[in-house]
N, C-alpha and C. Protein backbone atom coordinates (compact mmCIF):
# COMPACT_ATOMS: atom_id res chain seq x y z
N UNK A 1 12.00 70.53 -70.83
CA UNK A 1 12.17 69.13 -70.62
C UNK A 1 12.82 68.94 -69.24
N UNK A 2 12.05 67.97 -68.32
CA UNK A 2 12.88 67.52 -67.07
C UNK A 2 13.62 66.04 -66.72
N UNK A 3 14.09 66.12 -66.74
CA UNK A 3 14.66 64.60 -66.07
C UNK A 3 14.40 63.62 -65.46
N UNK A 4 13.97 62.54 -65.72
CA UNK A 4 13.18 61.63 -64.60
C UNK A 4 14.16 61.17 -63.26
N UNK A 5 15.69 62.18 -63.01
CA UNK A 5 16.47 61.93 -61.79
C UNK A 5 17.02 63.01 -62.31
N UNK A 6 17.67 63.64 -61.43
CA UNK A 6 18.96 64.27 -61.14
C UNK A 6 20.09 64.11 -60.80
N UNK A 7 20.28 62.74 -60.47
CA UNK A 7 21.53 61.97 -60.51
C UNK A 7 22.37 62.28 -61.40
N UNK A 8 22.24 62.69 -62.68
CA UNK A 8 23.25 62.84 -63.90
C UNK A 8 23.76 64.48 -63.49
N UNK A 9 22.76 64.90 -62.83
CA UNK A 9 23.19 66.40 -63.05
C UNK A 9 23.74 67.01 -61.76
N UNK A 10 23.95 66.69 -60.99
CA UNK A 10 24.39 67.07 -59.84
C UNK A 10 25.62 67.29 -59.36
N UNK A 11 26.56 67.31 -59.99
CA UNK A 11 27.81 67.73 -60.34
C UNK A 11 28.23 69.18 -61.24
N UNK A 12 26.81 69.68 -61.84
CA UNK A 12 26.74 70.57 -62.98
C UNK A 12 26.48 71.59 -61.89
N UNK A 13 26.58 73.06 -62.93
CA UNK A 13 26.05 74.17 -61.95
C UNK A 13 24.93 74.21 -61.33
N UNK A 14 23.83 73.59 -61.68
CA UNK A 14 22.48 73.11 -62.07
C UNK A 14 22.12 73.32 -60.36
N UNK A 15 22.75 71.94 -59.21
CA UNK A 15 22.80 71.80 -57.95
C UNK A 15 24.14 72.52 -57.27
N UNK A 16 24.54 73.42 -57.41
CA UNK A 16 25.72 74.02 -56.68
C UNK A 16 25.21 74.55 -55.65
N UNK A 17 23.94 75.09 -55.64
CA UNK A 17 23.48 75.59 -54.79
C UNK A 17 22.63 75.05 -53.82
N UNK A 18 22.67 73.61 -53.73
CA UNK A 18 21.67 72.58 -53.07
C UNK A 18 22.64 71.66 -52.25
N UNK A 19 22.65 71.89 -50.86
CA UNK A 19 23.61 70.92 -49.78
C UNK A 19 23.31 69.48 -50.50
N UNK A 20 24.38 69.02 -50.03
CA UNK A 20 24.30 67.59 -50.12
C UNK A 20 23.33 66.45 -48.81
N UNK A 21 23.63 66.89 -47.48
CA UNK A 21 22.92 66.66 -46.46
C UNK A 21 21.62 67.74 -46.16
N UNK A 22 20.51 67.26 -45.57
CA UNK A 22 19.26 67.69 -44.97
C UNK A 22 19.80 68.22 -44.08
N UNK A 23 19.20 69.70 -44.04
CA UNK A 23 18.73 70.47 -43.04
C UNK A 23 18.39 70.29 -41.88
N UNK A 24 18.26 70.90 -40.89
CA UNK A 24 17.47 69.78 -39.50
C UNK A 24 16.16 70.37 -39.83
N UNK A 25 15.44 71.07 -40.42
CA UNK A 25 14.73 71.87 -40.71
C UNK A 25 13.80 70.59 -41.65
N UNK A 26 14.58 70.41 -42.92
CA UNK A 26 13.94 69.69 -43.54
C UNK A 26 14.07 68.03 -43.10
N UNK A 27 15.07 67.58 -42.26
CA UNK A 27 14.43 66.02 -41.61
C UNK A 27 13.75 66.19 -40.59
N UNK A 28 12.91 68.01 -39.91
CA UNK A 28 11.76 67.69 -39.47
C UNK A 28 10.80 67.09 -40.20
N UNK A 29 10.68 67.90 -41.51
CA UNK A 29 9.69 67.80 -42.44
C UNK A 29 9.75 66.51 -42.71
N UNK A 30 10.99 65.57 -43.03
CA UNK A 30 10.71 64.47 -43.51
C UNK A 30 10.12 63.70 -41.92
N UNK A 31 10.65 63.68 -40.92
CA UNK A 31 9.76 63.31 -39.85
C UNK A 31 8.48 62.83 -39.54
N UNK A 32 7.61 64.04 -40.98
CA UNK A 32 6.20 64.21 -40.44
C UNK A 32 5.64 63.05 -41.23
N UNK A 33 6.31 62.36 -42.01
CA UNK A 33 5.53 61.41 -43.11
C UNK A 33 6.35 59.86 -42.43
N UNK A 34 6.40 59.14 -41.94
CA UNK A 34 6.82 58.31 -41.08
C UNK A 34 6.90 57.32 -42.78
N UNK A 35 5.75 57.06 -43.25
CA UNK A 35 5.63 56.34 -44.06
C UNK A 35 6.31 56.52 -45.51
N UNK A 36 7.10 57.42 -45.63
CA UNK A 36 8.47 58.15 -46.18
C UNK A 36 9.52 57.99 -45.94
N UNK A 37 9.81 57.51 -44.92
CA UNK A 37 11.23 57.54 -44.45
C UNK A 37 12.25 56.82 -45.37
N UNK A 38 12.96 57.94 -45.22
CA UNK A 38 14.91 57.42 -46.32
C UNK A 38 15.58 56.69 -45.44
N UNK A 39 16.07 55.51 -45.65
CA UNK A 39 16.80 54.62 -44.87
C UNK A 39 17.98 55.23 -44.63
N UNK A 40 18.75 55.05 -43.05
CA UNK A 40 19.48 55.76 -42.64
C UNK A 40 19.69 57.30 -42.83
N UNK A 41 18.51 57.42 -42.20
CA UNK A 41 18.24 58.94 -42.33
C UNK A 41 17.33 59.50 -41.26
């Protein structure tokens, strides 16, 4: 079973291992989809 967010769980061990901020690596990636973009981001 998955979660329709991870908001609840992200405090758990679950994300310990997942930064809180993007990569520069991955806001290239988000870069490439213009029509994606996360506000203030």
């Amino acid at each position: 079973m998955l979660p329709d967010t991870g908001e609840r769980y992200q405090s758990t061990p679950l994300f310990a291992d997942i930064p809180v901020e993007m990569t520069s690596e991955e806001v290239e990636i988000s870069k490439s989809t213009p029509t994606a973009q996360i506000e203030g981001g």
